[in-house]
C-alpha atoms as a PDB file:
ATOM      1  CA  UNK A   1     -18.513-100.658 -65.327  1.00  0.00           C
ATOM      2  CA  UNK A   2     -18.467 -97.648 -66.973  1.00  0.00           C
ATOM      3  CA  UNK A   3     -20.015 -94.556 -65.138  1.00  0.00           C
ATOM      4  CA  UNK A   4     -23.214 -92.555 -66.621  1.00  0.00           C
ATOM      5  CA  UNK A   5     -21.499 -89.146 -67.442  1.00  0.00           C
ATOM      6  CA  UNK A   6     -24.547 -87.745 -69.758  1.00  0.00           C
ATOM      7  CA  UNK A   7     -24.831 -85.570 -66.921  1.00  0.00           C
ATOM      8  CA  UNK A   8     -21.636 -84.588 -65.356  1.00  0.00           C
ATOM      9  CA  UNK A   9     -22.029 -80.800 -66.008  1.00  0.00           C
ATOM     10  CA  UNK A  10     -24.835 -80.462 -63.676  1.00  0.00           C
ATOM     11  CA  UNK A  11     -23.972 -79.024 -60.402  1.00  0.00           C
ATOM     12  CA  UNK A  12     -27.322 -80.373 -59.074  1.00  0.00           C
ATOM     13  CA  UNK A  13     -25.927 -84.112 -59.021  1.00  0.00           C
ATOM     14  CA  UNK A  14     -22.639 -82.864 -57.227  1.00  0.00           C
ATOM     15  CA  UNK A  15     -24.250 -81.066 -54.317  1.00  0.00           C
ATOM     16  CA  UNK A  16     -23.998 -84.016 -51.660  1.00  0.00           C
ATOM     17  CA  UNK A  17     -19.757 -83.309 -52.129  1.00  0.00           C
ATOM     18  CA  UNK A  18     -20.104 -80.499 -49.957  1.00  0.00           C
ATOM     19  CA  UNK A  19     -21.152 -82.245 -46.760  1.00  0.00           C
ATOM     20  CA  UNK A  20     -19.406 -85.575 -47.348  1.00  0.00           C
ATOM     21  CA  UNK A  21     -16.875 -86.455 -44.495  1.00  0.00           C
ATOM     22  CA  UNK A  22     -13.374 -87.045 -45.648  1.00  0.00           C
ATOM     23  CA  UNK A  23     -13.590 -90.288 -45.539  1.00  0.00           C
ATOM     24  CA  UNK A  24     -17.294 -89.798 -47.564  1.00  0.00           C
ATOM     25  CA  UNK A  25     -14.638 -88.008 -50.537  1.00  0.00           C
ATOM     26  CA  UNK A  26     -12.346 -90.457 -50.314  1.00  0.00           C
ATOM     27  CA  UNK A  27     -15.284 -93.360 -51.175  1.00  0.00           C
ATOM     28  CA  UNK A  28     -16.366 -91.621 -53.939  1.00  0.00           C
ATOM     29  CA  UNK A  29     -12.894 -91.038 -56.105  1.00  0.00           C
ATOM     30  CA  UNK A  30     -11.955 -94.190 -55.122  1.00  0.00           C
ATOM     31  CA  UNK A  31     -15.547 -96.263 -56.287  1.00  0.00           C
ATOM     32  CA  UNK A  32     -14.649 -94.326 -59.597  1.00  0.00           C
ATOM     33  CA  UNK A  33     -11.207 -95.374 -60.045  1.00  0.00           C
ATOM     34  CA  UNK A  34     -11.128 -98.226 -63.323  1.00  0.00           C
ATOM     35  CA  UNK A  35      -8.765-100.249 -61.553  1.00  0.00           C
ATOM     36  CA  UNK A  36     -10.465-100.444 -58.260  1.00  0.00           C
ATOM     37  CA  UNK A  37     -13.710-101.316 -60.185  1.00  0.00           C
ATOM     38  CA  UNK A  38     -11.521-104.313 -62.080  1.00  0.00           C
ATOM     39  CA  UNK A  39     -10.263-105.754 -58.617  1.00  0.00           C
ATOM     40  CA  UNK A  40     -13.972-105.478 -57.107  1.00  0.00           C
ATOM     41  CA  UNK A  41     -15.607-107.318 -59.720  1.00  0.00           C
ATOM     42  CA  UNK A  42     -12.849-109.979 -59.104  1.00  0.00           C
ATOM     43  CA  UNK A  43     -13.614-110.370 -55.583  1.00  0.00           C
ATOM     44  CA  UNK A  44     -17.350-110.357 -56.919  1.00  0.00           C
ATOM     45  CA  UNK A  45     -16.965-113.330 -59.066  1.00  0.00           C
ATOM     46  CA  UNK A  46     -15.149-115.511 -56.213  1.00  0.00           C
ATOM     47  CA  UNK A  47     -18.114-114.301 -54.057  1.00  0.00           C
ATOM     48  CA  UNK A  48     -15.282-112.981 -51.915  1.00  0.00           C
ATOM     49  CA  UNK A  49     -16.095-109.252 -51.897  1.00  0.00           C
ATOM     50  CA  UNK A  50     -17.209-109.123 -48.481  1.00  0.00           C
ATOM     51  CA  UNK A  51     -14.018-110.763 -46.969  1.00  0.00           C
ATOM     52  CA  UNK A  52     -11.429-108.472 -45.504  1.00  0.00           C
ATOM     53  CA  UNK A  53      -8.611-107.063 -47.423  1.00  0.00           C
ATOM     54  CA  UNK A  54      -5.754-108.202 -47.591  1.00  0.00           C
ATOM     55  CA  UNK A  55      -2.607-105.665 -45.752  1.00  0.00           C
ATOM     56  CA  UNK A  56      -1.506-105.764 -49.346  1.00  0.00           C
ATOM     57  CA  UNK A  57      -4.932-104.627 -50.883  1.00  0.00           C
ATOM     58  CA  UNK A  58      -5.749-101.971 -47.957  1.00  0.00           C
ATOM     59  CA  UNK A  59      -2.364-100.439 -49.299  1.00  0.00           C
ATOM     60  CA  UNK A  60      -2.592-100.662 -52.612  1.00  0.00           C
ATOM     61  CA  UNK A  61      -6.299 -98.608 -52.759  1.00  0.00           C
ATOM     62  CA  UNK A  62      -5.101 -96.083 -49.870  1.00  0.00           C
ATOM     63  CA  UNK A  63      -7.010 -97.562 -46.995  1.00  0.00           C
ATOM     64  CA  UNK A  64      -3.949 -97.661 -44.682  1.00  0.00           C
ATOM     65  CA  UNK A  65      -1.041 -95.238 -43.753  1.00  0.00           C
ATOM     66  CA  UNK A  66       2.079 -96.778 -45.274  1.00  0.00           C
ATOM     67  CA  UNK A  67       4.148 -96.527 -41.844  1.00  0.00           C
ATOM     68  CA  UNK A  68       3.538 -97.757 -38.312  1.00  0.00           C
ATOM     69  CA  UNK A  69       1.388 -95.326 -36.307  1.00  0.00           C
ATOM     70  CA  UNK A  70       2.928 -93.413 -33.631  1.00  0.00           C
ATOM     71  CA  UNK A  71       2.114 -91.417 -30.339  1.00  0.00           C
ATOM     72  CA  UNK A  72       1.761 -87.242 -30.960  1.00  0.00           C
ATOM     73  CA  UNK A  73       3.301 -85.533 -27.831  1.00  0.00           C
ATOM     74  CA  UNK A  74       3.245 -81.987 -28.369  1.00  0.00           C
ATOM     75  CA  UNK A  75       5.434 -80.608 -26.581  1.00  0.00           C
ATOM     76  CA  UNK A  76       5.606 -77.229 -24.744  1.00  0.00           C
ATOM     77  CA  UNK A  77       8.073 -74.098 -25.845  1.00  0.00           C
ATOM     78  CA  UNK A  78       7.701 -72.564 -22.057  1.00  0.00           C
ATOM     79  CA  UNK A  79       5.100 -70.466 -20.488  1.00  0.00           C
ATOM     80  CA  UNK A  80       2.061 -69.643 -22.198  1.00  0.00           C
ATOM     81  CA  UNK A  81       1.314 -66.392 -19.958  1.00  0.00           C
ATOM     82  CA  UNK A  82       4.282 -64.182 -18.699  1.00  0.00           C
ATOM     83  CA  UNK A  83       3.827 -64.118 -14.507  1.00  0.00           C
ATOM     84  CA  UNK A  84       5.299 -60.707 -14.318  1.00  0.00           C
ATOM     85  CA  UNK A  85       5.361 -57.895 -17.301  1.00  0.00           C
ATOM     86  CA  UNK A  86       7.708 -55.526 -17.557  1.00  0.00           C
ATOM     87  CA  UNK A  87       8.960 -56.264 -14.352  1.00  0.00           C
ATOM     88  CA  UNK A  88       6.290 -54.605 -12.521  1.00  0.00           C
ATOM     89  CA  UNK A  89       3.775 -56.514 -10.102  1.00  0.00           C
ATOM     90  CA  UNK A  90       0.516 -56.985 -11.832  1.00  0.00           C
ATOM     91  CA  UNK A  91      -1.556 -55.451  -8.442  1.00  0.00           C
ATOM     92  CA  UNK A  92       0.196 -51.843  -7.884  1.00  0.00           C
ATOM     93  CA  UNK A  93      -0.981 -50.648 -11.894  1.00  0.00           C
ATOM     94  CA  UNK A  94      -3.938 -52.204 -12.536  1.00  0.00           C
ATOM     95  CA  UNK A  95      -6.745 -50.147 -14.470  1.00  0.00           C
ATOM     96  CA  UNK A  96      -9.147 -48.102 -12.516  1.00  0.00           C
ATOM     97  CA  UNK A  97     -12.615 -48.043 -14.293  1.00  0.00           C
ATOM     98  CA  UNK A  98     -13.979 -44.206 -13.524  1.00  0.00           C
ATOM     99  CA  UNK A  99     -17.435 -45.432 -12.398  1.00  0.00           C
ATOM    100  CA  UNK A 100     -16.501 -48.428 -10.661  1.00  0.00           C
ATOM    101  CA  UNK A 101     -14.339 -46.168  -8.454  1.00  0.00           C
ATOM    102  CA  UNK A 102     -16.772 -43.336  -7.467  1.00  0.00           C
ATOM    103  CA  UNK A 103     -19.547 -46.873  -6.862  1.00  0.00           C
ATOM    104  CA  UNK A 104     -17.050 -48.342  -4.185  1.00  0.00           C
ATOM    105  CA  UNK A 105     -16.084 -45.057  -2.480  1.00  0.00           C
ATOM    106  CA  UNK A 106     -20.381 -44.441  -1.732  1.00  0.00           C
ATOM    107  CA  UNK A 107     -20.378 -47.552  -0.140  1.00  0.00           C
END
Protein backbone atom coordinates (compact mmCIF):
# COMPACT_ATOMS: atom_id res chain seq x y z
CA UNK A 1 0.00 0.00 0.00
CA UNK A 2 2.29 2.37 -0.96
CA UNK A 3 1.10 6.10 -1.06
CA UNK A 4 1.06 8.25 -4.50
CA UNK A 5 3.82 10.87 -3.64
CA UNK A 6 4.29 12.20 -7.46
CA UNK A 7 2.76 15.07 -5.96
CA UNK A 8 3.75 15.74 -2.47
CA UNK A 9 5.32 19.21 -3.17
CA UNK A 10 2.09 20.75 -3.97
CA UNK A 11 0.64 22.80 -1.29
CA UNK A 12 -2.73 22.60 -3.14
CA UNK A 13 -3.26 18.81 -2.01
CA UNK A 14 -2.29 19.78 1.69
CA UNK A 15 -4.76 22.59 2.19
CA UNK A 16 -7.61 20.49 4.00
CA UNK A 17 -4.59 20.14 7.08
CA UNK A 18 -5.45 23.44 8.13
CA UNK A 19 -9.03 22.89 9.24
CA UNK A 20 -8.73 19.23 10.26
CA UNK A 21 -9.72 18.65 14.01
CA UNK A 22 -7.06 17.04 16.08
CA UNK A 23 -8.38 14.07 15.97
CA UNK A 24 -8.82 14.76 11.80
CA UNK A 25 -4.47 15.08 12.10
CA UNK A 26 -4.16 12.36 14.05
CA UNK A 27 -6.20 10.02 11.19
CA UNK A 28 -4.16 11.13 8.65
CA UNK A 29 -0.36 10.36 10.09
CA UNK A 30 -1.64 7.46 11.43
CA UNK A 31 -3.54 5.96 7.87
CA UNK A 32 0.11 6.69 6.56
CA UNK A 33 2.05 4.86 9.02
CA UNK A 34 3.56 1.27 7.08
CA UNK A 35 2.90 -0.64 10.03
CA UNK A 36 -0.60 0.43 10.69
CA UNK A 37 -1.31 -0.23 6.94
CA UNK A 38 0.32 -4.02 7.52
CA UNK A 39 -2.04 -4.70 10.62
CA UNK A 40 -5.19 -3.25 8.60
CA UNK A 41 -4.81 -5.35 5.71
CA UNK A 42 -4.60 -8.26 8.27
CA UNK A 43 -7.80 -7.51 9.80
CA UNK A 44 -8.93 -7.07 6.02
CA UNK A 45 -8.13 -10.53 5.02
CA UNK A 46 -9.97 -12.19 8.19
CA UNK A 47 -12.86 -9.84 7.15
CA UNK A 48 -12.38 -8.62 10.71
CA UNK A 49 -11.58 -4.94 10.08
CA UNK A 50 -14.72 -3.66 11.28
CA UNK A 51 -14.59 -5.46 14.73
CA UNK A 52 -13.41 -3.45 17.68
CA UNK A 53 -9.89 -3.24 18.74
CA UNK A 54 -8.52 -4.96 20.91
CA UNK A 55 -7.22 -2.74 24.53
CA UNK A 56 -3.95 -4.04 23.21
CA UNK A 57 -4.37 -2.67 19.56
CA UNK A 58 -6.11 0.79 20.70
CA UNK A 59 -2.65 1.16 22.57
CA UNK A 60 -0.38 0.10 20.37
CA UNK A 61 -1.69 2.77 17.34
CA UNK A 62 -2.29 5.67 20.06
CA UNK A 63 -6.03 5.46 20.29
CA UNK A 64 -6.04 5.35 24.13
CA UNK A 65 -4.24 7.27 27.01
CA UNK A 66 -1.85 4.75 28.55
CA UNK A 67 -3.14 5.48 32.28
CA UNK A 68 -6.54 5.42 33.95
CA UNK A 69 -8.43 8.70 33.47
CA UNK A 70 -8.89 10.89 36.32
CA UNK A 71 -11.12 13.83 37.68
CA UNK A 72 -9.43 17.66 37.03
CA UNK A 73 -10.29 19.79 40.16
CA UNK A 74 -8.71 22.99 39.80
CA UNK A 75 -8.32 24.31 42.62
CA UNK A 76 -8.43 27.94 43.88
CA UNK A 77 -5.12 30.07 45.18
CA UNK A 78 -7.63 32.61 47.19
CA UNK A 79 -9.57 35.56 46.09
CA UNK A 80 -9.75 36.50 42.64
CA UNK A 81 -10.73 40.32 43.41
CA UNK A 82 -9.21 42.12 46.54
CA UNK A 83 -12.57 43.41 48.73
CA UNK A 84 -10.70 46.35 50.02
CA UNK A 85 -7.48 48.17 48.25
CA UNK A 86 -5.13 49.83 49.97
CA UNK A 87 -7.06 49.75 52.91
CA UNK A 88 -9.38 52.36 51.91
CA UNK A 89 -13.28 51.76 51.38
CA UNK A 90 -14.01 51.53 47.74
CA UNK A 91 -17.20 54.33 48.17
CA UNK A 92 -15.37 57.50 49.90
CA UNK A 93 -12.65 57.78 46.53
CA UNK A 94 -14.39 56.77 43.79
CA UNK A 95 -13.85 58.76 40.39
CA UNK A 96 -15.97 61.72 39.68
CA UNK A 97 -16.61 62.02 35.84
CA UNK A 98 -16.65 66.12 35.24
CA UNK A 99 -19.88 66.00 33.18
CA UNK A 100 -21.67 63.46 34.97
CA UNK A 101 -21.30 65.73 38.03
CA UNK A 102 -22.46 69.17 36.71
CA UNK A 103 -25.71 66.60 34.87
CA UNK A 104 -26.78 65.42 38.48
CA UNK A 105 -26.37 68.76 40.29
CA UNK A 106 -29.17 70.45 37.34
CA UNK A 107 -31.43 67.96 38.30
Amino acid sequence: MRPDTSQWSDSDRYEFYDSLSVEGLAWECLRRSEPYQEHFAELAAMNAETNPYTDDAQHLWGLRFPGATEPFRARTTGRLVAARQSGRSAHRHRAVVPAVAASARAC
